[in-house]
C-alpha atoms as a PDB file:
ATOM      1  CA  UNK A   1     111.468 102.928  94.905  1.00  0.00           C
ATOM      2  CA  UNK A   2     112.628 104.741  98.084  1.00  0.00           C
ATOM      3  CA  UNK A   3     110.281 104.933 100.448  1.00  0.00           C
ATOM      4  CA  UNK A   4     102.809 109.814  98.793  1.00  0.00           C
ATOM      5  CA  UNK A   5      99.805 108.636 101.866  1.00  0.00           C
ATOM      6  CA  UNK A   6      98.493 111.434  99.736  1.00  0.00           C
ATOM      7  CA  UNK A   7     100.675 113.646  97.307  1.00  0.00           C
ATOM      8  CA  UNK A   8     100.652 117.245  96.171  1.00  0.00           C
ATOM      9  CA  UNK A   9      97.486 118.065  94.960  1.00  0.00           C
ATOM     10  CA  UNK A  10      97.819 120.722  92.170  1.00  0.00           C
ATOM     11  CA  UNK A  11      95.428 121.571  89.115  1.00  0.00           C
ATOM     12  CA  UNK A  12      95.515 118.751  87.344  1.00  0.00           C
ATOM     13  CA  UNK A  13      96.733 120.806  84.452  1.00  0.00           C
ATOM     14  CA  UNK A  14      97.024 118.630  81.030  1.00  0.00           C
ATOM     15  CA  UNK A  15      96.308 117.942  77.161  1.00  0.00           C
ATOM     16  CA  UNK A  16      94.395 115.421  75.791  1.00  0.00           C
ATOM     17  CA  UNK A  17      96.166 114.729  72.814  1.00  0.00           C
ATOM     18  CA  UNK A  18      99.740 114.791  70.865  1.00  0.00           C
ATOM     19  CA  UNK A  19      98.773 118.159  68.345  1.00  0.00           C
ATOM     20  CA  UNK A  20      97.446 120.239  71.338  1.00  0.00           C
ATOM     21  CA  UNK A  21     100.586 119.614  73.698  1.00  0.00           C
ATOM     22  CA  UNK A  22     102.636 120.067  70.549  1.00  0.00           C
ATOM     23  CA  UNK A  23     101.258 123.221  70.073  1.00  0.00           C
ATOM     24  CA  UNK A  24     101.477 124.299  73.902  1.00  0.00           C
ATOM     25  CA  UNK A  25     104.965 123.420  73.911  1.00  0.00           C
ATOM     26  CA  UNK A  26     106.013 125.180  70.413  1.00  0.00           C
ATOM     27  CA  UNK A  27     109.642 126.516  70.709  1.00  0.00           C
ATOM     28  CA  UNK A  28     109.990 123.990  74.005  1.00  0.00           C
ATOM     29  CA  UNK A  29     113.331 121.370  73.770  1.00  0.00           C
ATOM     30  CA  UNK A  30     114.736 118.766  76.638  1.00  0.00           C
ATOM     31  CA  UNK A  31     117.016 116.202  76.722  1.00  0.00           C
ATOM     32  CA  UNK A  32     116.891 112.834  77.776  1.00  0.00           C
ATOM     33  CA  UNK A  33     119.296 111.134  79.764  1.00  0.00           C
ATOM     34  CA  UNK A  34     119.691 107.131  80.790  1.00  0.00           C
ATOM     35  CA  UNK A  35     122.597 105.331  82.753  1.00  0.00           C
ATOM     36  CA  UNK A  36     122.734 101.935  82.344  1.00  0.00           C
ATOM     37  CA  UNK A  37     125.013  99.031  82.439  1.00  0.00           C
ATOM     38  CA  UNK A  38     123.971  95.346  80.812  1.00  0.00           C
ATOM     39  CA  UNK A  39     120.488  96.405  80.380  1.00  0.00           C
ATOM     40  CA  UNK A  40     119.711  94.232  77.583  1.00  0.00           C
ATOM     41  CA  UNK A  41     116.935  92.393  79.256  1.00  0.00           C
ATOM     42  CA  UNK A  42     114.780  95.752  79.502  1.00  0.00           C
ATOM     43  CA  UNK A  43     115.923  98.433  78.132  1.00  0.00           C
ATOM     44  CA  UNK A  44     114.390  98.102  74.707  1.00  0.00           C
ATOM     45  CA  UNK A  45     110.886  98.197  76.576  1.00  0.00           C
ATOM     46  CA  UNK A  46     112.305 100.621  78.536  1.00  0.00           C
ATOM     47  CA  UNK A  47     113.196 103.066  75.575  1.00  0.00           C
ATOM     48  CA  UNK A  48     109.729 102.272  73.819  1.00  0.00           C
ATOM     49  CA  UNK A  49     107.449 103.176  76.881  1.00  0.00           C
ATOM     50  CA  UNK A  50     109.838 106.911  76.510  1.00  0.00           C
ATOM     51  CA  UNK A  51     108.690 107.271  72.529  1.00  0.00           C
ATOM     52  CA  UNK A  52     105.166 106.500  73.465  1.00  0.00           C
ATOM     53  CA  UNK A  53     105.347 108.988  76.575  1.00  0.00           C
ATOM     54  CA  UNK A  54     107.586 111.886  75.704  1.00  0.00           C
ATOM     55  CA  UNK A  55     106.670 113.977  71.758  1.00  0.00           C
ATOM     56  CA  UNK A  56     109.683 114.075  69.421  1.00  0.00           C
ATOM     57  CA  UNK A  57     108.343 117.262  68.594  1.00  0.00           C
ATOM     58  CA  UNK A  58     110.224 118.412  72.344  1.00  0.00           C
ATOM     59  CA  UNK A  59     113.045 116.358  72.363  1.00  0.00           C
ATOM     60  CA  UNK A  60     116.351 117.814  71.435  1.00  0.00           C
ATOM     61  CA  UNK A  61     119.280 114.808  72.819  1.00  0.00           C
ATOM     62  CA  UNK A  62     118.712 111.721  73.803  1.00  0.00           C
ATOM     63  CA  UNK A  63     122.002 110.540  75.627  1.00  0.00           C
ATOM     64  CA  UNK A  64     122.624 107.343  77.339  1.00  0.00           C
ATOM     65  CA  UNK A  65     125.648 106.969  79.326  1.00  0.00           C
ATOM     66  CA  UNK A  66     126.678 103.274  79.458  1.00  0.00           C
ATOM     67  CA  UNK A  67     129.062 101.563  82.162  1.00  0.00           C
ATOM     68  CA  UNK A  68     130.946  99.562  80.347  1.00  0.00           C
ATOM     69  CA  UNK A  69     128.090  97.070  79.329  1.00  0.00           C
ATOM     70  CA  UNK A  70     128.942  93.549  77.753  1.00  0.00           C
ATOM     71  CA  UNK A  71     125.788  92.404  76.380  1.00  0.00           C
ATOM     72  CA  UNK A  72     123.501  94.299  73.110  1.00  0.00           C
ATOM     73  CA  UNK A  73     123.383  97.494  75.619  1.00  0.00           C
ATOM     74  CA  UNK A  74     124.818 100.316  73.388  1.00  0.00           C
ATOM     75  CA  UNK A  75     123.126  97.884  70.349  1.00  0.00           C
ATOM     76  CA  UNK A  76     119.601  99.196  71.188  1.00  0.00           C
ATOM     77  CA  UNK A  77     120.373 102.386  72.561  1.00  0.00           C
ATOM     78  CA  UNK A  78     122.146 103.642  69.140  1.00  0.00           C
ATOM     79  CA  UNK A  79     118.727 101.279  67.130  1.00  0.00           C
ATOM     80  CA  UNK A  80     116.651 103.683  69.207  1.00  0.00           C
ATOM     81  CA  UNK A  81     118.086 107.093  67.894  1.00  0.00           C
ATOM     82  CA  UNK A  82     120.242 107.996  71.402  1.00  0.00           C
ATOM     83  CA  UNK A  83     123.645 108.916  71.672  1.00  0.00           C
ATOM     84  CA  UNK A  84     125.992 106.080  73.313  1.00  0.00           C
ATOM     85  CA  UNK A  85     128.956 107.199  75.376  1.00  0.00           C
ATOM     86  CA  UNK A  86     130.818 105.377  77.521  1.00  0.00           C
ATOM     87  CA  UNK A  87     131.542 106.533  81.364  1.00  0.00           C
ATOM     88  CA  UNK A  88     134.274 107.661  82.807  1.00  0.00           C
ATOM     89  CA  UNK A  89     133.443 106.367  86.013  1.00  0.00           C
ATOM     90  CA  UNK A  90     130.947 103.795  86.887  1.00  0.00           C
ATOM     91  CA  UNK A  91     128.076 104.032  88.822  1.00  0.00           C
ATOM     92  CA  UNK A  92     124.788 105.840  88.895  1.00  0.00           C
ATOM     93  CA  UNK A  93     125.970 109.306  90.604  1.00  0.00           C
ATOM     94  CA  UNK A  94     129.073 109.539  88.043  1.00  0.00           C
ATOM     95  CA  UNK A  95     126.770 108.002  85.363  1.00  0.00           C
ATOM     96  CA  UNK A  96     124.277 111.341  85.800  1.00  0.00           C
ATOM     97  CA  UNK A  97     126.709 113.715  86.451  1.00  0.00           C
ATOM     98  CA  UNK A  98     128.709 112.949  82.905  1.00  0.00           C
ATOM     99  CA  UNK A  99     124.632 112.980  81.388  1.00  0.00           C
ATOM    100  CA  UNK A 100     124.312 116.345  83.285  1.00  0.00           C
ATOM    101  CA  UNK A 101     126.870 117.418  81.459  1.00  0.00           C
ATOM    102  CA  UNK A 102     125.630 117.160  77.700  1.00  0.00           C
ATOM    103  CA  UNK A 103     122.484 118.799  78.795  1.00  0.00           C
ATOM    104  CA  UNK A 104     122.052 121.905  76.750  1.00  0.00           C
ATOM    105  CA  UNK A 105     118.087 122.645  77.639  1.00  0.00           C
ATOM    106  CA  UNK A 106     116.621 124.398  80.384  1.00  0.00           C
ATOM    107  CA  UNK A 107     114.517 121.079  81.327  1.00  0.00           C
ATOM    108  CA  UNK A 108     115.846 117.707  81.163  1.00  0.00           C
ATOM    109  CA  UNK A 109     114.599 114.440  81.736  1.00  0.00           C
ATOM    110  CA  UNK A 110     115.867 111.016  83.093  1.00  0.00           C
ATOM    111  CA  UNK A 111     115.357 107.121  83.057  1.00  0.00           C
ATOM    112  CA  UNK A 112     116.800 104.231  84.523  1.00  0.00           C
ATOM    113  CA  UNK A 113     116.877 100.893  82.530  1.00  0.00           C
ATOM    114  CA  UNK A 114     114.176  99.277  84.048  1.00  0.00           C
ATOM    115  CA  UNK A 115     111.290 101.635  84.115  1.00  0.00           C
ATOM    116  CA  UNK A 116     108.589 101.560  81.416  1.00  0.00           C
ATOM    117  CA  UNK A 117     107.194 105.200  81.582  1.00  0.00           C
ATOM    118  CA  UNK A 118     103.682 105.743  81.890  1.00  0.00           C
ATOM    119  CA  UNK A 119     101.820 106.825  78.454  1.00  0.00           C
ATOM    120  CA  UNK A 120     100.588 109.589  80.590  1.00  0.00           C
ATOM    121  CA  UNK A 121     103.800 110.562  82.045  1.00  0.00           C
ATOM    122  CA  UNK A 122     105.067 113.764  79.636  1.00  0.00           C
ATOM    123  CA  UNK A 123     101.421 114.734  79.094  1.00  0.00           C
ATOM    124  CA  UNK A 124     100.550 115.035  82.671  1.00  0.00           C
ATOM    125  CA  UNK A 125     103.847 115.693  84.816  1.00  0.00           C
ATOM    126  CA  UNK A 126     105.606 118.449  82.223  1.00  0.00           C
ATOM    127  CA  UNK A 127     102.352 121.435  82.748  1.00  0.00           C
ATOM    128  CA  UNK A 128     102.665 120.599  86.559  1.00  0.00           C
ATOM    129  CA  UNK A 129     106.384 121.511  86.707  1.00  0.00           C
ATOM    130  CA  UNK A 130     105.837 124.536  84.005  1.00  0.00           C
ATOM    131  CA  UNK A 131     103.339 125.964  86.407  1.00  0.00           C
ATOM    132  CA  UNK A 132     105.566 126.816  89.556  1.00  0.00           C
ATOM    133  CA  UNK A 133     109.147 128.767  89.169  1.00  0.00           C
ATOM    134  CA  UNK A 134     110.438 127.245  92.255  1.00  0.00           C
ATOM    135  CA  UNK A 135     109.784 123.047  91.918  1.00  0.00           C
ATOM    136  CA  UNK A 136     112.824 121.673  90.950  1.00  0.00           C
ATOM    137  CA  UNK A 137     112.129 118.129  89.596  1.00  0.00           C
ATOM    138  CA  UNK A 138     108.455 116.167  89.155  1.00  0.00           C
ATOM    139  CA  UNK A 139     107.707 112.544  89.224  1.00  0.00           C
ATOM    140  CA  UNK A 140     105.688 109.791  89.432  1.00  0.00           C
ATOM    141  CA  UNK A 141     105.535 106.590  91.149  1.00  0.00           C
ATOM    142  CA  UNK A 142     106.526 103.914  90.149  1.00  0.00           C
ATOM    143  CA  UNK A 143     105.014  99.823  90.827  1.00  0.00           C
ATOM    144  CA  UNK A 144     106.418  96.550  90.098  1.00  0.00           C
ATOM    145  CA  UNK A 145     106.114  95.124  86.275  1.00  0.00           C
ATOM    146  CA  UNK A 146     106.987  90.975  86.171  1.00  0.00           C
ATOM    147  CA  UNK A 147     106.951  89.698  89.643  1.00  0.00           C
ATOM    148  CA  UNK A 148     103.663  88.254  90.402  1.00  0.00           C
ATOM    149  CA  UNK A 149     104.480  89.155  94.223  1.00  0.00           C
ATOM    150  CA  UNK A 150     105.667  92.410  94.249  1.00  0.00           C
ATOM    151  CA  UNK A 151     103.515  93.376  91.414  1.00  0.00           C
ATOM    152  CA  UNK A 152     100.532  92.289  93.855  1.00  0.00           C
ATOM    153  CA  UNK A 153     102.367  94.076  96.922  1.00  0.00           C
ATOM    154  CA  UNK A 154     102.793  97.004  94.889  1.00  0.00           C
ATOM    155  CA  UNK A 155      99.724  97.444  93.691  1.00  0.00           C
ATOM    156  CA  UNK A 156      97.698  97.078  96.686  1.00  0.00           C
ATOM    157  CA  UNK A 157      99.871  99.876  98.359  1.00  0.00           C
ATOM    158  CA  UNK A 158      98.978 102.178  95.423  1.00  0.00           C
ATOM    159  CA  UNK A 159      95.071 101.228  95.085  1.00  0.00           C
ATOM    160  CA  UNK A 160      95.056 101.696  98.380  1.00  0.00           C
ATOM    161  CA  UNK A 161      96.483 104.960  99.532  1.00  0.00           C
ATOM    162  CA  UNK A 162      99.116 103.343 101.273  1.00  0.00           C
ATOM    163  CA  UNK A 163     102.237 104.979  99.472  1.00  0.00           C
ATOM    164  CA  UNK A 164     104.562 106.977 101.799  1.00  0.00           C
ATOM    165  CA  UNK A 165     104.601 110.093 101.591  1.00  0.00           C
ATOM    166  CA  UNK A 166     108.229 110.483 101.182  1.00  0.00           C
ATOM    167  CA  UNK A 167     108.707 107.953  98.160  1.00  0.00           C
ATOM    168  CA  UNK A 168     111.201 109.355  95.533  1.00  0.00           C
ATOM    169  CA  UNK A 169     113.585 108.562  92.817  1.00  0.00           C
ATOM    170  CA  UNK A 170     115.681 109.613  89.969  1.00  0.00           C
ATOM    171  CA  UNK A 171     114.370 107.108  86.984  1.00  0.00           C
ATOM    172  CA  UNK A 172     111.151 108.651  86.001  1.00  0.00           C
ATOM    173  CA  UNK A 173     111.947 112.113  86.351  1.00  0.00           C
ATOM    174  CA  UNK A 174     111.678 115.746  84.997  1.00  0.00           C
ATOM    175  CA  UNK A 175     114.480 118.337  85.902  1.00  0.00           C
ATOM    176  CA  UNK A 176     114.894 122.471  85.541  1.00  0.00           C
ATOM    177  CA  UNK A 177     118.944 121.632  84.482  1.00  0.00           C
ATOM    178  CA  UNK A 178     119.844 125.248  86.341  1.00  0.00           C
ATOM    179  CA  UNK A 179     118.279 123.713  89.670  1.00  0.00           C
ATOM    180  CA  UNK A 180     120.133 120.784  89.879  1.00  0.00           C
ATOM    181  CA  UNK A 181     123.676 122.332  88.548  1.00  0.00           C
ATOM    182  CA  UNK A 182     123.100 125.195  91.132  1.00  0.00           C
ATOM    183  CA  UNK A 183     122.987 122.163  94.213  1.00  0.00           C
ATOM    184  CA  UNK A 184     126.575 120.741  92.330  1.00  0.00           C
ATOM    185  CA  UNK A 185     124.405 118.075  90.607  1.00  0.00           C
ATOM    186  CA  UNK A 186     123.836 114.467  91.880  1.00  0.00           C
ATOM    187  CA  UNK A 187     125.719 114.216  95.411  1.00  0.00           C
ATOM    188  CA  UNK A 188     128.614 111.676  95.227  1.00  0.00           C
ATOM    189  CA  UNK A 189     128.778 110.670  98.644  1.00  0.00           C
ATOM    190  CA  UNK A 190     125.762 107.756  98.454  1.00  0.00           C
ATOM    191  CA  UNK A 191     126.278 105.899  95.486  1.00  0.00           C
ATOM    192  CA  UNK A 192     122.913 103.767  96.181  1.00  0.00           C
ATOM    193  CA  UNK A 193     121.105 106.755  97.774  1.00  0.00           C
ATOM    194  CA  UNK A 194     121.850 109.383  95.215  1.00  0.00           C
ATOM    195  CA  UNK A 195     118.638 110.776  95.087  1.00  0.00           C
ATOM    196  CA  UNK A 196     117.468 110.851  98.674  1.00  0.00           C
ATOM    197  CA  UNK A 197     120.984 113.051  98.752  1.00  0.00           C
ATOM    198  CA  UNK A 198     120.005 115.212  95.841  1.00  0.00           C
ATOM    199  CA  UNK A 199     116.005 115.730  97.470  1.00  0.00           C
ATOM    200  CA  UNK A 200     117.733 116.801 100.296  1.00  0.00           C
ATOM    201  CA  UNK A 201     119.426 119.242  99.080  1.00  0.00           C
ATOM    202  CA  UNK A 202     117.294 120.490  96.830  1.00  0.00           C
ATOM    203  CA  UNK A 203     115.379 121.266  99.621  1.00  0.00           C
ATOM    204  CA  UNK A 204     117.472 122.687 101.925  1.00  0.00           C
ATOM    205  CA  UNK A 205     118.283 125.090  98.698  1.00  0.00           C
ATOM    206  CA  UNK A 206     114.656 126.223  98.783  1.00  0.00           C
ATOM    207  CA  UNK A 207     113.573 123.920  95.608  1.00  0.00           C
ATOM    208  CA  UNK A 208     110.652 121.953  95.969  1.00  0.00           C
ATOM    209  CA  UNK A 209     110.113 117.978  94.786  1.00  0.00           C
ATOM    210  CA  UNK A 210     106.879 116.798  94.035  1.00  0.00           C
ATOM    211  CA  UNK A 211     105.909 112.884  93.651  1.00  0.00           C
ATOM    212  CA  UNK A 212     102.057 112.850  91.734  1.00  0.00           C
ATOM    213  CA  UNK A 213     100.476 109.300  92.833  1.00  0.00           C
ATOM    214  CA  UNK A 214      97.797 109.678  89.140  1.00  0.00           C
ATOM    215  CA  UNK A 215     101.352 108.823  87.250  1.00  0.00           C
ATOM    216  CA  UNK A 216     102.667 105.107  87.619  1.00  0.00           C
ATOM    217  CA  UNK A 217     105.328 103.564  85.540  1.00  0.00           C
ATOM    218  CA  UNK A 218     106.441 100.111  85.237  1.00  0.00           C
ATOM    219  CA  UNK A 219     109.462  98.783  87.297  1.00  0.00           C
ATOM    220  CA  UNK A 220     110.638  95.810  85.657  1.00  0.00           C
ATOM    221  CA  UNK A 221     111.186  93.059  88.365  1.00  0.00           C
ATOM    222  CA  UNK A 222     111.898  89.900  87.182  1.00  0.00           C
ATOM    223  CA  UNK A 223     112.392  88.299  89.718  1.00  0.00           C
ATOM    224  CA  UNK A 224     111.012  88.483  93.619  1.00  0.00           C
ATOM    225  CA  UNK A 225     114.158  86.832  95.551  1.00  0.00           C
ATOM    226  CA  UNK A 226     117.003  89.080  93.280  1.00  0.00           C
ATOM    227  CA  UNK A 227     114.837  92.095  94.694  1.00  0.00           C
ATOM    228  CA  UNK A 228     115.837  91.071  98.143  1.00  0.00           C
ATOM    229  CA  UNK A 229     119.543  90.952  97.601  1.00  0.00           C
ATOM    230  CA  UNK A 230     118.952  94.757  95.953  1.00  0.00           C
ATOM    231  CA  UNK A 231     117.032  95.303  99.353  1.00  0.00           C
ATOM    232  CA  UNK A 232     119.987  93.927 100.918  1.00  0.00           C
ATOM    233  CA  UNK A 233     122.410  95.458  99.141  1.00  0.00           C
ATOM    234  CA  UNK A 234     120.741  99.061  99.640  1.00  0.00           C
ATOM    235  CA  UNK A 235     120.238  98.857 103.250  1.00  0.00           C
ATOM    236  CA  UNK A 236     123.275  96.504 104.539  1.00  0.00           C
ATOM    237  CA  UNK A 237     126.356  96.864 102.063  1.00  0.00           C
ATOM    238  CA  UNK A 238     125.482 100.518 101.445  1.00  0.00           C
ATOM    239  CA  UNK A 239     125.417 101.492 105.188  1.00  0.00           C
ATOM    240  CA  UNK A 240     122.859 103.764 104.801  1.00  0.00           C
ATOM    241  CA  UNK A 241     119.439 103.565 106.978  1.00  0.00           C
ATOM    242  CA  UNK A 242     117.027 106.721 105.173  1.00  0.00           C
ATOM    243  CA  UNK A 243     114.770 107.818 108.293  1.00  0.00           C
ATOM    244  CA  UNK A 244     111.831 109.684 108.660  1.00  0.00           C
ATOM    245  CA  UNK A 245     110.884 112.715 111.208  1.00  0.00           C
ATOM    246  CA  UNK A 246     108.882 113.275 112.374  1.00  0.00           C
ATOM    247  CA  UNK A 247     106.783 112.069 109.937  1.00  0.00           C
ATOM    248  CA  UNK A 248     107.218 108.666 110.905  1.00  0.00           C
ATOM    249  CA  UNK A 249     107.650 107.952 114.530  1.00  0.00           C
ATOM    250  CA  UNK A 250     108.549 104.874 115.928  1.00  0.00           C
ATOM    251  CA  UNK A 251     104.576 104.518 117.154  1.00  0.00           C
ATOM    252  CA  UNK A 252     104.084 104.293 113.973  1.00  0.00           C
ATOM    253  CA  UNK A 253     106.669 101.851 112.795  1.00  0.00           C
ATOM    254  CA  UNK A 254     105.322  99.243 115.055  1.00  0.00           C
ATOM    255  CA  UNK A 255     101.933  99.846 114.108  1.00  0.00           C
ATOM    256  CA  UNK A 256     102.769  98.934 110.712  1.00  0.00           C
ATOM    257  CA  UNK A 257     105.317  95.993 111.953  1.00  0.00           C
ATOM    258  CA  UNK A 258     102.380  94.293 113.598  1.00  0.00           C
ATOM    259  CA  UNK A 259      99.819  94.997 111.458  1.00  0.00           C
ATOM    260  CA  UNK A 260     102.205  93.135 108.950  1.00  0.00           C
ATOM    261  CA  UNK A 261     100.131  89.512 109.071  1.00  0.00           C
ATOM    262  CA  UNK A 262      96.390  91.418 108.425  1.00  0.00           C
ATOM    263  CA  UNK A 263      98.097  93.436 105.286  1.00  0.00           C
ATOM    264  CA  UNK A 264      99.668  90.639 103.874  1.00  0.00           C
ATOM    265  CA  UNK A 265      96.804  88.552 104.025  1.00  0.00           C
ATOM    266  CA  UNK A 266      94.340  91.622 102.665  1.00  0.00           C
ATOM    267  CA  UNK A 267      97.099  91.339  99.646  1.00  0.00           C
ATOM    268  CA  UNK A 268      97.088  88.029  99.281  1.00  0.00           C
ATOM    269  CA  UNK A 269      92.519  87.324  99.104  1.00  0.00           C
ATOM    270  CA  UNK A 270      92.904  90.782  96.360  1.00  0.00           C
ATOM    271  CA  UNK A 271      95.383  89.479  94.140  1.00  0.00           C
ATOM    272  CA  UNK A 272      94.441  86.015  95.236  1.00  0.00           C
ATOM    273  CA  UNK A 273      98.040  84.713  95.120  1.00  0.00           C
ATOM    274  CA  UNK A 274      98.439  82.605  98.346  1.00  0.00           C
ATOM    275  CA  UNK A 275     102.482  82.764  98.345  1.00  0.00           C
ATOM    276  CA  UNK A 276     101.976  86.799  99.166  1.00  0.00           C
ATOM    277  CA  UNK A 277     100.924  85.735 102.694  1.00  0.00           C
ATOM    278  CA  UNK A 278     104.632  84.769 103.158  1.00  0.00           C
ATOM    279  CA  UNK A 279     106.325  86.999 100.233  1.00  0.00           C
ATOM    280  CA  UNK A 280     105.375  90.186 102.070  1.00  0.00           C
ATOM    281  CA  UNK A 281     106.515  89.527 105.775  1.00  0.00           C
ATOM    282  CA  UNK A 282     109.484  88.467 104.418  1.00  0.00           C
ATOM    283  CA  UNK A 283     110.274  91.388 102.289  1.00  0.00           C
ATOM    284  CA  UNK A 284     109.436  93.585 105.451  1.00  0.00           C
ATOM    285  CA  UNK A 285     111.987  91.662 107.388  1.00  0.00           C
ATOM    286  CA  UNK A 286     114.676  91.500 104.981  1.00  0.00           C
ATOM    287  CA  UNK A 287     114.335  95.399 105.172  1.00  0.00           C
ATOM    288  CA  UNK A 288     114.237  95.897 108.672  1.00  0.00           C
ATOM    289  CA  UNK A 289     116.937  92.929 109.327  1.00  0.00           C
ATOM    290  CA  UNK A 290     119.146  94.547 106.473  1.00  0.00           C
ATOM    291  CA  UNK A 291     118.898  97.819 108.234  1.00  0.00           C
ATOM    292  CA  UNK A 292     119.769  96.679 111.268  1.00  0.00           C
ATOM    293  CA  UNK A 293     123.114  94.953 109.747  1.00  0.00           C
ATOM    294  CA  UNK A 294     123.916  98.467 108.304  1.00  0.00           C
ATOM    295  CA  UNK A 295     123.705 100.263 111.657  1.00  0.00           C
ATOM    296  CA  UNK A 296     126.350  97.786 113.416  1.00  0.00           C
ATOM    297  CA  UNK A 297     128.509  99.053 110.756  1.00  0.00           C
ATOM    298  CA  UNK A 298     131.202 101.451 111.748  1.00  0.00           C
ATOM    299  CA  UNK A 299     130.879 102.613 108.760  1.00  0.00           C
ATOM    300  CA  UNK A 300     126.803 103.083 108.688  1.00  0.00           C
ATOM    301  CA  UNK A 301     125.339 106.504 107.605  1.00  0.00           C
ATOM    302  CA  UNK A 302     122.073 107.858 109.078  1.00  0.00           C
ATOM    303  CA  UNK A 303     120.009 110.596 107.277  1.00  0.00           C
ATOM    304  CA  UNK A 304     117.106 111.743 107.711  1.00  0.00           C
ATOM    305  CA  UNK A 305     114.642 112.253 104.933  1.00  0.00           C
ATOM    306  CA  UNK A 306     111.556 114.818 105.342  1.00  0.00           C
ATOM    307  CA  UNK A 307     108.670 115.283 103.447  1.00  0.00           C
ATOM    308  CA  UNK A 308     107.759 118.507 101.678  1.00  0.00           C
ATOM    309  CA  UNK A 309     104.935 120.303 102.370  1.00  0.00           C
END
């Protein structure tokens, strides 16, 4: 998740049960969208935390564009009722663009292929962006799923309040379609930063985006050393460093660099798995070292990413 200490705090408007919200939503359709690309390891998890989560009594498409794929991808998409197509282009900004395009609802939702939505997700996110004309797109968080390590690091951040507040992403999301078309839909120029981009924007539009820290959903990690080449990948190949002001200083930066030993060992007596004493410095200095690689770049990229009020 990109890097709420606290996130909006609206009503906590939401129904208890499946005939109620039925009932609230009567005459209410949105489509579902999902990129993927050799997703056969979690997607069918994936796709059954989104039937538990989201009514069929709202949904009108289900459409998962697919990037070529080469294992049982399209297989369980098409087993799971959605509409397969294949992309013209590959990559997560074309991927969401060519879904944006077979959305025919007013609201529209999207997934990536390893998330496993929240039972609570619909129920509790869809009243909160119903209740205010002008926000844009609502999510949750999201924590680790699989990795005894991150899961642990992941966790602890989230018990504890210690989520930034400018933590966002496109894979557990709800959308007003005429919001997002009206910005040109998902920015192309940041393939792995595409919604940091599309945030921006959105708020430099006047839209608002609001993360809710009472909704987490599964992130599917496998593995805790392939989630430092994505770290790697994010920060050093794609040349793009997403900043903070002034929300976070560089006071503050240090503060949480050398506080980095008492954290890790906090993490590791709670979840009481020794190896997180070493998992999480590392993981902060992959990030900081990978960053550092993308700003000697000539090609690196700085933006700045602000928190809404």
């Amino acid at each position: 998740m990109h890097s709420s200490k606290t996130g909006p705090r609206d009503p906590p408007l939401q129904w208890n049960d499946e005939n109620t919200l039925a009932k609230s939503y009567s005459g209410l359709k949105i489509d579902l969208v999902m990129w993927t690309l050799n997703a056969e390891s979690t997607l069918e998890r994936s796709l059954r935390s989104i039937e538990t989560a989201v009514p069929g009594s709202v949904i009108c498409h289900r459409c998962l564009v697919d990037g070529g794929s080469t294992d049982t991808t399209r297989v369980i998409g098409e087993r799971f009722g959605w509409t397969v197509v294949t992309a013209h282009r590959r990559g997560i900004p074309f991927q969401a663009n060519q879904a944006l395009d077979l959305v025919d609802t007013p609201i529209f939702a999207s997934f990536e292929q390893d998330v496993g939505v929240s039972p609570d997700w619909f129920r509790i996110l869809m009243p909160r962006l119903l209740s205010d004309p002008r926000v844009a797109v609502v999510q949750g968080l999201r924590a680790a799923s699989g990795s005894q390590y991150l899961e642990a690091i992941d966790g602890y951040g989230v018990r504890h309040g210690l989520v930034p507040p400018w933590v966002y992403s496109i894979d557990n999301d709800l959308y007003r379609t005429d919001a997002v078309r009206s910005v040109g839909g998902f920015p192309l120029d940041y393939p792995m930063s595409t919604d940091g981009a599309l945030r921006n924007i959105l708020f430099e539009k006047g839209w608002k985006w609001r993360v809710y820290q009472d909704v987490v959903s599964e992130h599917y990690r496998d593995s805790f050393s392939k989630h430092l080449k994505h770290v790697v990948m994010q920060s050093a190949v794609g040349k793009v460093l997403w900043e903070t002001y002034p929300e976070y200083p560089m006071n503050s930066k240090l503060g949480r660099f050398l506080a980095t030993p008492l954290i890790a060992a906090n993490i590791a007596s709670e979840s009481r798995h020794p190896g997180v004493f070493v998992a999480f410095p590392l993981l902060r200095g992959v990030k900081a070292l990978s960053r550092v690689i993308g700003s000697l770049s000539k090609k690196y990229q700085f933006i700045e990413v602000r928190t809404q009020s």
